[in-house]
C-alpha atoms as a PDB file:
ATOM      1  CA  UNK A   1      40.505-155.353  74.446  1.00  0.00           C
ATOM      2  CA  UNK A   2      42.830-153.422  76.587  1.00  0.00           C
ATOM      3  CA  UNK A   3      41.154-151.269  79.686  1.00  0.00           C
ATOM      4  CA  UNK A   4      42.076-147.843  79.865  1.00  0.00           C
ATOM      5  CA  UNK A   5      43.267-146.276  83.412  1.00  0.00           C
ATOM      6  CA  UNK A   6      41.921-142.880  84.197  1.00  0.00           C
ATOM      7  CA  UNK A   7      45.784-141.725  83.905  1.00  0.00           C
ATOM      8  CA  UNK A   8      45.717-142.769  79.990  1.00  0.00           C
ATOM      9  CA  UNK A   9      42.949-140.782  79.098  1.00  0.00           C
ATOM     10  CA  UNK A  10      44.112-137.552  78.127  1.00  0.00           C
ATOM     11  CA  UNK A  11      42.245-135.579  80.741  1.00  0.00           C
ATOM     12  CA  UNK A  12      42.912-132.268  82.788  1.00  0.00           C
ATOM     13  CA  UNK A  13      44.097-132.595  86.132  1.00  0.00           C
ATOM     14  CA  UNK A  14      41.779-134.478  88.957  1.00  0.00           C
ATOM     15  CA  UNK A  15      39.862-133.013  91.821  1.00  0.00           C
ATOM     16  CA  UNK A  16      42.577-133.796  94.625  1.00  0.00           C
ATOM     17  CA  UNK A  17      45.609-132.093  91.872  1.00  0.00           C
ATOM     18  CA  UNK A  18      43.854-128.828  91.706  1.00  0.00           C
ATOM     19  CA  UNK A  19      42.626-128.973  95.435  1.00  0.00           C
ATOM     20  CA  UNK A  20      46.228-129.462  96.855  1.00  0.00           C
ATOM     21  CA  UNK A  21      47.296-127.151  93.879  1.00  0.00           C
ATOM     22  CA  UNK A  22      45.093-124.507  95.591  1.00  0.00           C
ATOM     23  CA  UNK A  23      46.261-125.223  99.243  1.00  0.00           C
ATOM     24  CA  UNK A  24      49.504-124.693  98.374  1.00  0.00           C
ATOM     25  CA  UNK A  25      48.957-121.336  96.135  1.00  0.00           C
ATOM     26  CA  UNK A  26      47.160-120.378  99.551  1.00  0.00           C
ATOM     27  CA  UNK A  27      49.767-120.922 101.929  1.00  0.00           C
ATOM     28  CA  UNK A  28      52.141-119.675  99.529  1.00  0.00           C
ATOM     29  CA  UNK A  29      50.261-116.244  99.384  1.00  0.00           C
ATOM     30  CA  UNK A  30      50.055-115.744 102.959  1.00  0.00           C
ATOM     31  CA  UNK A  31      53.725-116.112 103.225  1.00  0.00           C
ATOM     32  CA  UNK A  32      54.815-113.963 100.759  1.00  0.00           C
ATOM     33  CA  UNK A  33      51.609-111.368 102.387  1.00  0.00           C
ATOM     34  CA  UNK A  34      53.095-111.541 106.058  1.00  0.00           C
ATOM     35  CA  UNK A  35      56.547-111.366 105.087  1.00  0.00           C
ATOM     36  CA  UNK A  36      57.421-114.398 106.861  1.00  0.00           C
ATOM     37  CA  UNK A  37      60.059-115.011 103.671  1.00  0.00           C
ATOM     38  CA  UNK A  38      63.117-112.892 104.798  1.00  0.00           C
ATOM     39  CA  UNK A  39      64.591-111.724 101.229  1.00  0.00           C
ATOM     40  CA  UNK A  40      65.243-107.917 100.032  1.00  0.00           C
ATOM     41  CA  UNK A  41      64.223-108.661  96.842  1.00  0.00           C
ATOM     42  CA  UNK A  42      60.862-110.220  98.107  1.00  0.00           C
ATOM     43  CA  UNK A  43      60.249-107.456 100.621  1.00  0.00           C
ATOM     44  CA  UNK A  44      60.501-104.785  97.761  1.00  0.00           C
ATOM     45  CA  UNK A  45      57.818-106.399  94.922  1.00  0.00           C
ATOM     46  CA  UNK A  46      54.540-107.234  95.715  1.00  0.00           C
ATOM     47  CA  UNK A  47      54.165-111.456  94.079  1.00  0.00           C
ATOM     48  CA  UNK A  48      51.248-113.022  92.897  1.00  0.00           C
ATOM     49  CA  UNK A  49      50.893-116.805  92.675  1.00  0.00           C
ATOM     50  CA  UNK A  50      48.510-117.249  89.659  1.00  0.00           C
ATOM     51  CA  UNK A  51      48.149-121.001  89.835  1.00  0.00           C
ATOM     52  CA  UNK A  52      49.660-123.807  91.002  1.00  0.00           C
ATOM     53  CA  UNK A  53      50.181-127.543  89.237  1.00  0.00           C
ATOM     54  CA  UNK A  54      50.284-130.335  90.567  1.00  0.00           C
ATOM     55  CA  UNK A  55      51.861-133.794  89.155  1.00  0.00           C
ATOM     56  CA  UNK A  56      49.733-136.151  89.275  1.00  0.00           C
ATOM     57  CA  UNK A  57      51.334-138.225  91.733  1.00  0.00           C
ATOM     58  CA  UNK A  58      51.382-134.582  94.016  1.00  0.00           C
ATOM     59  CA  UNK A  59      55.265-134.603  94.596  1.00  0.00           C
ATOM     60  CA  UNK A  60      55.858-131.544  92.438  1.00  0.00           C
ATOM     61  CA  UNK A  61      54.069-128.216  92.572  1.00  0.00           C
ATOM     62  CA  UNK A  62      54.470-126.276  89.926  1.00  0.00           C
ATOM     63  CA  UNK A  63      54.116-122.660  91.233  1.00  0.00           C
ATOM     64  CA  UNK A  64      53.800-119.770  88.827  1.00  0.00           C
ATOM     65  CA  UNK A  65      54.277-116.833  89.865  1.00  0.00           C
ATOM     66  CA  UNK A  66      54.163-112.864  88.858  1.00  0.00           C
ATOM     67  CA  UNK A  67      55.581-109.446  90.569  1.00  0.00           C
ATOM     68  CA  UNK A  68      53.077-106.510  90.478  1.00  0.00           C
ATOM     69  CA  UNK A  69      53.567-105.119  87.176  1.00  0.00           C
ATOM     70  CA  UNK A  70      55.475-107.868  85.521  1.00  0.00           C
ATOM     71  CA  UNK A  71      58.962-106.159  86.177  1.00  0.00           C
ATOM     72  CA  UNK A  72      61.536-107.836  87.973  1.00  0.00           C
ATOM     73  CA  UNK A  73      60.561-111.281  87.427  1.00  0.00           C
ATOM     74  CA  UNK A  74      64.060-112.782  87.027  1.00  0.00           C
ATOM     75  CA  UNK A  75      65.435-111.636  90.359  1.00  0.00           C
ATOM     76  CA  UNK A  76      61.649-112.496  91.915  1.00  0.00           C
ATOM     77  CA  UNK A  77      62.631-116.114  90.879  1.00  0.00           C
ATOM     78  CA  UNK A  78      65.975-115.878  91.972  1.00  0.00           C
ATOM     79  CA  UNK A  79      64.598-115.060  95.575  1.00  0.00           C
ATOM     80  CA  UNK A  80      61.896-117.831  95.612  1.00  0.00           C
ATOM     81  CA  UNK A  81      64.857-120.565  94.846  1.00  0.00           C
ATOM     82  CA  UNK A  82      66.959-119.446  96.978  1.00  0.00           C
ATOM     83  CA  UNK A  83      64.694-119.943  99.810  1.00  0.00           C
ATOM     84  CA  UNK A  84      63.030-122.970  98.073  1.00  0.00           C
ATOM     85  CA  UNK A  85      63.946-125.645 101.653  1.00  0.00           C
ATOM     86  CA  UNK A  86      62.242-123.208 103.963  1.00  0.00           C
ATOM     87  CA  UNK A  87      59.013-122.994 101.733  1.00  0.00           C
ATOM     88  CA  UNK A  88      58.845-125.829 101.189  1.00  0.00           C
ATOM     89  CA  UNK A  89      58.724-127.042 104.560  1.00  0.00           C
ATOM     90  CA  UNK A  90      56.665-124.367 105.243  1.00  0.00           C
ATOM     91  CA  UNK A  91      54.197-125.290 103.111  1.00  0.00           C
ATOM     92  CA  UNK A  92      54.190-128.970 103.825  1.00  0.00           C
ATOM     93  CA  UNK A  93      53.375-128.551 107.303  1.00  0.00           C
ATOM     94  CA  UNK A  94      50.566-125.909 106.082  1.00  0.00           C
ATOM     95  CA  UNK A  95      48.796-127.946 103.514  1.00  0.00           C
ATOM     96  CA  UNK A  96      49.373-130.997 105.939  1.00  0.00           C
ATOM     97  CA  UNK A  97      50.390-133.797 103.175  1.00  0.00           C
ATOM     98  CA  UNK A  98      51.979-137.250 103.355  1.00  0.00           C
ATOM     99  CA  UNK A  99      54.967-136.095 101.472  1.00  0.00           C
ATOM    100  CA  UNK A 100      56.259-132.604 101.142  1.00  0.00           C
ATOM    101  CA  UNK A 101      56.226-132.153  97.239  1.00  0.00           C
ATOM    102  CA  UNK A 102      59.723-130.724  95.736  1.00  0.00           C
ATOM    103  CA  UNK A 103      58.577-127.318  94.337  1.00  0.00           C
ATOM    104  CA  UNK A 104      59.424-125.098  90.838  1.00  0.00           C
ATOM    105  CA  UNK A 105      59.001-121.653  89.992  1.00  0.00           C
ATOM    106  CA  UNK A 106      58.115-120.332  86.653  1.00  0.00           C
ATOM    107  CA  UNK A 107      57.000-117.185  85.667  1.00  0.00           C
ATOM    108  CA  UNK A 108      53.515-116.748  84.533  1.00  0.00           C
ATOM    109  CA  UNK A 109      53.348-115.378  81.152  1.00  0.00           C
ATOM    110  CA  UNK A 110      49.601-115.928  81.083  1.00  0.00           C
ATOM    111  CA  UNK A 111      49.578-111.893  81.385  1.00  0.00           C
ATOM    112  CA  UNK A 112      51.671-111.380  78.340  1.00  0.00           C
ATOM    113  CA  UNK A 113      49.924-113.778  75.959  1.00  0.00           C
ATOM    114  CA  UNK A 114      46.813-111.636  76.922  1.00  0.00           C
ATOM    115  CA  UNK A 115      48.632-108.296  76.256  1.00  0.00           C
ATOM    116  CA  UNK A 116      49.617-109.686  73.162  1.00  0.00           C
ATOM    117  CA  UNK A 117      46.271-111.085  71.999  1.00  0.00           C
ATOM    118  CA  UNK A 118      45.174-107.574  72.858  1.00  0.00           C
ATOM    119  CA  UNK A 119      47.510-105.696  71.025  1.00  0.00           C
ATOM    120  CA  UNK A 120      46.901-107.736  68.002  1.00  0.00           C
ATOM    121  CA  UNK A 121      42.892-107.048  68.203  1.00  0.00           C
ATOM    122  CA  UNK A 122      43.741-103.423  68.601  1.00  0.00           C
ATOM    123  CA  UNK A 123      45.690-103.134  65.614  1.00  0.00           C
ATOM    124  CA  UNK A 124      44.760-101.614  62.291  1.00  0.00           C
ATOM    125  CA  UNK A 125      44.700-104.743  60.476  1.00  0.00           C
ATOM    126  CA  UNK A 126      42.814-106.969  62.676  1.00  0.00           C
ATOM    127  CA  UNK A 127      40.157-104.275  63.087  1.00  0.00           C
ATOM    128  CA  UNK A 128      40.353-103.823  58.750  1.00  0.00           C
ATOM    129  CA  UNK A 129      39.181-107.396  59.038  1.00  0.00           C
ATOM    130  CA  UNK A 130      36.790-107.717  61.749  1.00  0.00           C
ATOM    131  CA  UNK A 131      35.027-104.953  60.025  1.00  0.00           C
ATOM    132  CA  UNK A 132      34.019-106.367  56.650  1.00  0.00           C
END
């Protein structure tokens, strides 16, 4: 009988992924907060960091991340790669790890899927249904 390793079950991420996951969406915050990020593009939109995941092996961090009011989130992107060295580093030193992870940004679309689920409730066939 083969023994399973913790990796092979098919489990969420562990304690230490969504600690460092945190640290990191912390650190990130505070930059983008105090402005320490010089971009024009950054300056003008106010970003949220939604989550951060981490591999499982904590040398990528997947951050997500949303401008106020879900406009503008291509050129948001844009600004976060193109300074994607300095945060990094930045963030390293912050979160004080062994390695610095390499770091992606993705938009979140956790917003939209919940303005869609809500539009869908609200409309005329979904509340046909739920009332029967």
């Amino acid at each position: 009988m083969a023994h399973r390793r913790r990796s092979d079950k098919n489990t969420g991420p562990s304690q230490r992924q969504l600690r460092v996951g945190e640290l990191i969406r912390h650190a990130l915050a505070e930059m983008l907060t105090r402005g320490e990020i010089h971009d024009d593009v950054l300056a003008s939109h106010i970003v949220t960091i939604p989550e951060v995941r981490m591999s499982p092996d904590l040398r990528l961090a997947t951050i997500y991340v949303m401008p106020l009011g879900g406009k503008d989130v291509a050129p948001v992107i844009a600004a976060l790669e193109r300074h994607r060295k300095y945060i990094r580093a930045e963030v390293a030193h912050a979160v004080n790890l062994k390695f610095a992870p390499d770091i992606r940004f993705l938009a979140d679309e956790t917003f939209e899927e919940g303005s869609r689920i809500d539009r869908l409730l609200a409309s005329d066939k979904v509340r046909r249904d739920v009332g029967k």
